[in-house]
N, C-alpha and C. Protein backbone atom coordinates (compact mmCIF):
# COMPACT_ATOMS: atom_id res chain seq x y z
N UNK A 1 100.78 154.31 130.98
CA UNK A 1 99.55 154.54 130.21
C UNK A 1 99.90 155.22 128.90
N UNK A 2 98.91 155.10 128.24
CA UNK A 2 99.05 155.40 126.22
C UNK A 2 98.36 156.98 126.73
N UNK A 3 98.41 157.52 125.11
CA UNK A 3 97.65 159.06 125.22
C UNK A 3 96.55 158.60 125.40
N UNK A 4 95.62 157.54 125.38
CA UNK A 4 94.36 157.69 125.43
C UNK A 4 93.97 157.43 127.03
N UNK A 5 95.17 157.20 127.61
CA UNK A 5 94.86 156.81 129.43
C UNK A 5 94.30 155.46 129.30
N UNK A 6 94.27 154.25 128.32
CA UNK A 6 93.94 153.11 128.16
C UNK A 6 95.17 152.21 128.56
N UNK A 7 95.09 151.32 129.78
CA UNK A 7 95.95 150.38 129.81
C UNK A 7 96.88 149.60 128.73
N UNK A 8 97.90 149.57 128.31
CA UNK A 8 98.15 148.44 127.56
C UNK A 8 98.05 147.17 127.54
N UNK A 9 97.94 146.78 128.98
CA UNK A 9 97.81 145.72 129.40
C UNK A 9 95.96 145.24 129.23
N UNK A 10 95.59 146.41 129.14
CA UNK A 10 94.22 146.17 128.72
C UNK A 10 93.89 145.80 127.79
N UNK A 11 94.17 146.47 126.56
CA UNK A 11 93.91 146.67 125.02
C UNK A 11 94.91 145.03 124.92
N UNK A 12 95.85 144.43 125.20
CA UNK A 12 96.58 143.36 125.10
C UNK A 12 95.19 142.00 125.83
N UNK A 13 94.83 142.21 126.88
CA UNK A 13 93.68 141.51 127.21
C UNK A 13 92.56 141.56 125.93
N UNK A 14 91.97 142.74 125.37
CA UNK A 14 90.96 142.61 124.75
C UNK A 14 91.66 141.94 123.81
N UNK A 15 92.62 142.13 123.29
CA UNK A 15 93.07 141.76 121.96
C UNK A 15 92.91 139.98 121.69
N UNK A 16 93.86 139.74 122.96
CA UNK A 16 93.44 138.49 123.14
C UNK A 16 92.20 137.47 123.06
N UNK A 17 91.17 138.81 123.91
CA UNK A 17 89.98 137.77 123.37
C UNK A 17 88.73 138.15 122.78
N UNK A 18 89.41 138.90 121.64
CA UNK A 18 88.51 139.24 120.35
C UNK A 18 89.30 138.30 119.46
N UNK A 19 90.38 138.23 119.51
CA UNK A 19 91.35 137.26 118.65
C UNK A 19 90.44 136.11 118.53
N UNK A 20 90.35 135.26 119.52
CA UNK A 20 90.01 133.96 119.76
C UNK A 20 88.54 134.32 118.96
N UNK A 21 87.57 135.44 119.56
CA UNK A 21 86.24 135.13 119.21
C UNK A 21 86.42 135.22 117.43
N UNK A 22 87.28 135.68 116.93
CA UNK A 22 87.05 135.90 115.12
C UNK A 22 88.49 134.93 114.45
N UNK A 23 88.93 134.02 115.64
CA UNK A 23 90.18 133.25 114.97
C UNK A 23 91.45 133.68 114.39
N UNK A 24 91.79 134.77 114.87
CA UNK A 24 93.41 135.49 114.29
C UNK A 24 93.70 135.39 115.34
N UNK A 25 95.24 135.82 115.09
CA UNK A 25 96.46 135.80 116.52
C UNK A 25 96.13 137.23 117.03
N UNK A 26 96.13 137.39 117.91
CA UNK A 26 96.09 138.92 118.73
C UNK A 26 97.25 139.61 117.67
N UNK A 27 98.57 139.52 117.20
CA UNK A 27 99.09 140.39 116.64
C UNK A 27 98.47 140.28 115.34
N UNK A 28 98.39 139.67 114.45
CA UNK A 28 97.56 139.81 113.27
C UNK A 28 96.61 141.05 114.17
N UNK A 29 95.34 140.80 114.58
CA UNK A 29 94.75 141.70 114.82
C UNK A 29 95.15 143.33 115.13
N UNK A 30 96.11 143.35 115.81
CA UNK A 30 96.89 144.39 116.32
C UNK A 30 96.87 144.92 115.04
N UNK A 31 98.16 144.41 114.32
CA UNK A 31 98.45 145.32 112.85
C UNK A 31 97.20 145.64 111.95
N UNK A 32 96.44 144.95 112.11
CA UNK A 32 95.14 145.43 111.22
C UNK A 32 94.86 146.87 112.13
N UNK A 33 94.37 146.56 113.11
CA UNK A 33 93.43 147.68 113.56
C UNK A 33 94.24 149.06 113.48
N UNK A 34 95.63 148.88 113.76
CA UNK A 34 96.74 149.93 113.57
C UNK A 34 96.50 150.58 111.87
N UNK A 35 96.65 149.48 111.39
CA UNK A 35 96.87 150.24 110.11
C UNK A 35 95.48 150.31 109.40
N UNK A 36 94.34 150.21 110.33
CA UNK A 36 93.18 151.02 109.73
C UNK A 36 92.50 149.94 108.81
N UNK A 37 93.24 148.86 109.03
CA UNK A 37 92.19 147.74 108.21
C UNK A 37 91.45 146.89 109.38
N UNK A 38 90.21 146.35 108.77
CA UNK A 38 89.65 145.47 109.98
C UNK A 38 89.03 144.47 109.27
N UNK A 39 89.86 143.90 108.36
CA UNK A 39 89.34 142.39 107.43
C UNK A 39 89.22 141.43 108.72
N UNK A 40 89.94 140.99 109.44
CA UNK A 40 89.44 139.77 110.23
C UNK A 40 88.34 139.90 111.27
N UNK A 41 88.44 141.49 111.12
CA UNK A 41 87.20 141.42 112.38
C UNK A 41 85.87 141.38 111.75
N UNK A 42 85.74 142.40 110.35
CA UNK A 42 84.63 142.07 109.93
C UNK A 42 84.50 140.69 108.84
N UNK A 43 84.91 140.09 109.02
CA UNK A 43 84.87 138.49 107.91
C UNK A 43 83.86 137.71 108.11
N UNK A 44 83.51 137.75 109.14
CA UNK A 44 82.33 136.86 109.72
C UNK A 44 80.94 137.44 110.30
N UNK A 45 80.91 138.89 110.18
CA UNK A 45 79.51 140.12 109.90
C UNK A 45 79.33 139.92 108.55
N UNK A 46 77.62 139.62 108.63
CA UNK A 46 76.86 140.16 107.83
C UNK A 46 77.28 141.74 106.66
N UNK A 47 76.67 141.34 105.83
CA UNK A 47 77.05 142.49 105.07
C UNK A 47 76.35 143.88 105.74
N UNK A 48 75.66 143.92 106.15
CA UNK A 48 74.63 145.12 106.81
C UNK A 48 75.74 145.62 108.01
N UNK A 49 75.56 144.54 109.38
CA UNK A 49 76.99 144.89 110.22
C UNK A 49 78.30 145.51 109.86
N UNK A 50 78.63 145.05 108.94
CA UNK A 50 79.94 145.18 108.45
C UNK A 50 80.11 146.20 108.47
N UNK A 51 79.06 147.11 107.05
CA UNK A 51 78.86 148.39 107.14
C UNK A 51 78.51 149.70 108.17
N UNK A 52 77.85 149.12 109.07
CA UNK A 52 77.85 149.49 110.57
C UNK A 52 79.12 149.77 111.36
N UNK A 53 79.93 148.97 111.23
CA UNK A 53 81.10 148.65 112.21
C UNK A 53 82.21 149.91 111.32
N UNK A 54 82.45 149.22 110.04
CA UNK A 54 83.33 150.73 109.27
C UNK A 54 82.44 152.22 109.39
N UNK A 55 81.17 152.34 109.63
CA UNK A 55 80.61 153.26 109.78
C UNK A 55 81.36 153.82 110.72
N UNK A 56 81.03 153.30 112.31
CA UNK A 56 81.29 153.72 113.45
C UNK A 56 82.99 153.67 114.04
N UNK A 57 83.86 152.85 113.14
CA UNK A 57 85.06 153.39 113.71
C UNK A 57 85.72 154.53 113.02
N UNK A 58 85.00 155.18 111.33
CA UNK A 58 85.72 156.29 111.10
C UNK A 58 84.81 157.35 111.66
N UNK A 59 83.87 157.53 112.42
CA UNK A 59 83.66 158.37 113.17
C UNK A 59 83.71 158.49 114.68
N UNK A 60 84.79 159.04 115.35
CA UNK A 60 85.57 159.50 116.59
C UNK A 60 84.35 159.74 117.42
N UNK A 61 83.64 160.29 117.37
CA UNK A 61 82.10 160.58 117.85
C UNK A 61 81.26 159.35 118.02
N UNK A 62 81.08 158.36 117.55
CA UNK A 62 80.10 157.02 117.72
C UNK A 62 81.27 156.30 118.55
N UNK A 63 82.58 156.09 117.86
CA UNK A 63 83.53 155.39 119.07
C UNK A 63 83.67 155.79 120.34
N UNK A 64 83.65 156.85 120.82
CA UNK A 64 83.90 157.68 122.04
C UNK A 64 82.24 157.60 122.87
N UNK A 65 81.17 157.36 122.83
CA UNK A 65 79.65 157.68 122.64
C UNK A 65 79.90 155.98 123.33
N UNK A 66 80.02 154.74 122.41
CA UNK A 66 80.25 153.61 122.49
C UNK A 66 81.22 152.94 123.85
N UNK A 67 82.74 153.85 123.86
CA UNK A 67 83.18 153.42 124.90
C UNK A 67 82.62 153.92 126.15
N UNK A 68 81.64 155.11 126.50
CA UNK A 68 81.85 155.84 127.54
C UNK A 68 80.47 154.97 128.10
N UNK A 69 79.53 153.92 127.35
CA UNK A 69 78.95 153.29 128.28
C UNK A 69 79.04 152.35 128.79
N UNK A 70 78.09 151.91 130.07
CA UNK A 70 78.43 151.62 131.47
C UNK A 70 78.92 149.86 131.21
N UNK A 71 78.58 149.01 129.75
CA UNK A 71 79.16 148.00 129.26
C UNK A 71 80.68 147.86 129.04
N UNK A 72 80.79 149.07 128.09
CA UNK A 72 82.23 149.36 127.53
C UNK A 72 83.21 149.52 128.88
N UNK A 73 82.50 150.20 129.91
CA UNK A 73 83.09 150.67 131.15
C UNK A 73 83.44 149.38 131.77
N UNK A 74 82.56 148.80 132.13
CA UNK A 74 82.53 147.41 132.90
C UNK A 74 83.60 146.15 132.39
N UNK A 75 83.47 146.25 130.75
CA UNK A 75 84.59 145.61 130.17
C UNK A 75 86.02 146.57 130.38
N UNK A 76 86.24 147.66 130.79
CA UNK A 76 87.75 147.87 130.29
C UNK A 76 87.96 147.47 132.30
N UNK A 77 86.97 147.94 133.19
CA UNK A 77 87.66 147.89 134.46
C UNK A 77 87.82 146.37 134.61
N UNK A 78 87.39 145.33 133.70
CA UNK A 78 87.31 144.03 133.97
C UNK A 78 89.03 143.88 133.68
N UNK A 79 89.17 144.01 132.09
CA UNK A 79 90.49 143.90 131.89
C UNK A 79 91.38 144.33 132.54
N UNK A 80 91.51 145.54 132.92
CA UNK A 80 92.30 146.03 133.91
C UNK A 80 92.94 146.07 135.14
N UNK A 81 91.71 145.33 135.27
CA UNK A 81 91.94 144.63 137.05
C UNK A 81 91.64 146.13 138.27
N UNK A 82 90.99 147.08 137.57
CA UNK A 82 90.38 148.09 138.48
C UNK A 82 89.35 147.95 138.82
């Protein structure tokens, strides 16, 4: 497990199929989200969304708020296989 106690094998599942839903390779995606860019994810949001989405990942507080419900939950035990 990573510091965040998040599977890798998980975050490698999601990656996979957020990839497909916005058309990049899971590593393209990878290096974006690493290095704090998220052009392929937001390319295909609305301009309103867009702004939403950079809203909520530079604040640690709406991301954390976001994963801890029972959706976010349901998707990581899916990936995980827990």
């Amino acid at each position: 497990m990573n510091k965040n106690n998040i599977d890798p094998k998980a975050i490698g599942g999601l990656l996979d199929v957020v990839s497909k839903k916005i058309g990049v390779s899971p590593e393209q995606l990878r290096r974006e989200l690493e290095s704090g860019k998220f052009d392929s994810a937001i390319a295909g949001m609305s301009k309103q969304d867009a702004e939403k989405f950079r809203q909520a990942v530079n604040n640690p507080k709406i991301v954390e708020k976001l994963m801890s419900t029972p959706q976010a939950q349901a998707i990581y035990k899916k990936l995980s296989g827990k």
